[in-house]
C-alpha atoms as a PDB file:
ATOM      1  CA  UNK A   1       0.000   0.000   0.000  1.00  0.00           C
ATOM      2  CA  UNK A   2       2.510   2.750   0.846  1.00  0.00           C
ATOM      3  CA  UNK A   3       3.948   1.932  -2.798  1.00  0.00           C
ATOM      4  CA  UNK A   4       1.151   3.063  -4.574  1.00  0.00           C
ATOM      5  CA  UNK A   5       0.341   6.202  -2.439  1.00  0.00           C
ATOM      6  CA  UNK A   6       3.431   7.920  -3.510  1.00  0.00           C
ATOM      7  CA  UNK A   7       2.103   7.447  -6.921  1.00  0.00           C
ATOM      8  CA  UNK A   8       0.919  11.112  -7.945  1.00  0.00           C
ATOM      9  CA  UNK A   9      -2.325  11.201  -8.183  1.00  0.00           C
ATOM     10  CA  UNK A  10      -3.219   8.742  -5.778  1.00  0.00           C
ATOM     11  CA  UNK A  11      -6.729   8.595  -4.620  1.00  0.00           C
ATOM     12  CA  UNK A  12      -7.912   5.316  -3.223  1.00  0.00           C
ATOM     13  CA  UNK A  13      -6.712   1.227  -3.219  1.00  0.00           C
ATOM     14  CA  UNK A  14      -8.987  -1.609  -2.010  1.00  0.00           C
ATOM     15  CA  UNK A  15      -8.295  -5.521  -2.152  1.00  0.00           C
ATOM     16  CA  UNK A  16     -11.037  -7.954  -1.887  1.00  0.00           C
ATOM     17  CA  UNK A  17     -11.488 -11.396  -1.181  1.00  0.00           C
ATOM     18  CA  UNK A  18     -13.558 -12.696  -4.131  1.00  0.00           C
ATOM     19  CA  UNK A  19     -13.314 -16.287  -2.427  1.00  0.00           C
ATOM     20  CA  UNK A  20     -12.202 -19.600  -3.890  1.00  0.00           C
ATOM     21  CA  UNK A  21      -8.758 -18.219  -3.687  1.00  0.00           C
ATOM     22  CA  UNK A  22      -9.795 -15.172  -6.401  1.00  0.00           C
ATOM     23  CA  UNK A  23      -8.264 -12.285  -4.638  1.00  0.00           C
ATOM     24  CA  UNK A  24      -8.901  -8.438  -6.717  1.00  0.00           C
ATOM     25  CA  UNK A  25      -7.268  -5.081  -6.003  1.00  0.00           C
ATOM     26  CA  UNK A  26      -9.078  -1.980  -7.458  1.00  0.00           C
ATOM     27  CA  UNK A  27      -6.636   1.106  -7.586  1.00  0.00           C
ATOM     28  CA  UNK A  28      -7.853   4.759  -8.431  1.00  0.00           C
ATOM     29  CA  UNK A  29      -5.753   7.792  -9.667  1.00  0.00           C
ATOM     30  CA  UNK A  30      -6.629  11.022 -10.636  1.00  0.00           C
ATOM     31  CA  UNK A  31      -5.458  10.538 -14.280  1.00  0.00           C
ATOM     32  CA  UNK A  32      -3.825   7.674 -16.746  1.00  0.00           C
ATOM     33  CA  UNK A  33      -0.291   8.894 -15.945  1.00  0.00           C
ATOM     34  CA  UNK A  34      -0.632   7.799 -12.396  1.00  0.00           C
ATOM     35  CA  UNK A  35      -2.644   4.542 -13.036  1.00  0.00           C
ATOM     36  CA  UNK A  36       0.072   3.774 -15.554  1.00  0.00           C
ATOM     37  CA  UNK A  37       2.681   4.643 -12.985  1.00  0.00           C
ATOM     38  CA  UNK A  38       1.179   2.280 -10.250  1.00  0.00           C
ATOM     39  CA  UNK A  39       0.615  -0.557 -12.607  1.00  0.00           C
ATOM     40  CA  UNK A  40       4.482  -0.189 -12.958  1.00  0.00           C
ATOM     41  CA  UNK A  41       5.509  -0.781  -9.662  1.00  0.00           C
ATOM     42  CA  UNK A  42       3.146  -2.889  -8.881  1.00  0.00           C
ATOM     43  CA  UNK A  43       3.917  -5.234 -11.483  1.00  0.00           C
ATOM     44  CA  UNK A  44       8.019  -4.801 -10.595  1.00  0.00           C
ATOM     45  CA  UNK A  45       6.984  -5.202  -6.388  1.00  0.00           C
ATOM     46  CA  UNK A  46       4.877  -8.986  -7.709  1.00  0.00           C
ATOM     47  CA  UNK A  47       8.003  -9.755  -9.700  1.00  0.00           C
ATOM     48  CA  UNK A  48      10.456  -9.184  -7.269  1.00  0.00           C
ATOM     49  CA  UNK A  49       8.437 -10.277  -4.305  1.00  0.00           C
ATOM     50  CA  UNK A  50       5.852 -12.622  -5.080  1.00  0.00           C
ATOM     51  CA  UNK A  51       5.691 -14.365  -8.120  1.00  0.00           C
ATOM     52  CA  UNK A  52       6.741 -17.722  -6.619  1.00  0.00           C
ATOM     53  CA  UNK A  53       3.523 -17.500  -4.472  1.00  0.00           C
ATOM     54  CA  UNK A  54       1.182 -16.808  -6.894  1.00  0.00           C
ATOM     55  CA  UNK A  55      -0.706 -19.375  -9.230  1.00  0.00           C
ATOM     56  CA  UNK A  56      -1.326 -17.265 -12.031  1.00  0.00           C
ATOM     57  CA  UNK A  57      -0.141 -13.564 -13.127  1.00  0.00           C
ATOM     58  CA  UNK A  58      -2.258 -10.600 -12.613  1.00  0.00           C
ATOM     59  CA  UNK A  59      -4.079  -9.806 -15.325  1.00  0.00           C
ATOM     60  CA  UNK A  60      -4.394  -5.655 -15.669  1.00  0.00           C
ATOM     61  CA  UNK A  61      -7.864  -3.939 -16.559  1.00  0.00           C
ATOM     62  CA  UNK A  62      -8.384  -0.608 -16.475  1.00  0.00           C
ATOM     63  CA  UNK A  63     -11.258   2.060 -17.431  1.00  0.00           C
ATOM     64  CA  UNK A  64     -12.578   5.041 -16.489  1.00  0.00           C
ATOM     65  CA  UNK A  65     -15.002   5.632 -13.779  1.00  0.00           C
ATOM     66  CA  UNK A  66     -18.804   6.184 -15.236  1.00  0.00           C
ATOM     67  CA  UNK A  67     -20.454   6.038 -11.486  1.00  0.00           C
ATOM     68  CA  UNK A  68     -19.899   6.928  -8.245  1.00  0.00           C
ATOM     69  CA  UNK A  69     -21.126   7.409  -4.925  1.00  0.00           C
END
């Protein structure tokens, strides 16, 4: 967590437990430069860190936000 909020642009993180060992991380960033950014060092802190523990690699979506509340 502290990685991504020294991201510029940071605005909010969340990981859920989808169950049945599906785990999901939502970040949000002010614009694209930041979301790219994070994606970045995310991807280089799973490399480095914890690719032997996971089954699968992350898979990367993004979009932009049409709702909120």
């Amino acid at each position: 967590m502290p990685l991504l909020r020294q991201v510029p642009g940071f605005v909010a993180y969340y990981w859920v437990d989808a169950g049945e060992g599906v785990m999901l991380s939502t970040s949000v960033y002010e614009d694209q430069a930041g979301a790219d950014e994070s994606v970045r060092r995310a991807a280089d802190f799973v490399r480095d860190s914890l690719a032997s523990l996971l089954p699968h690699p992350p898979q990367v979506t993004a979009g932009p936000v049409v709702a909120g509340g």
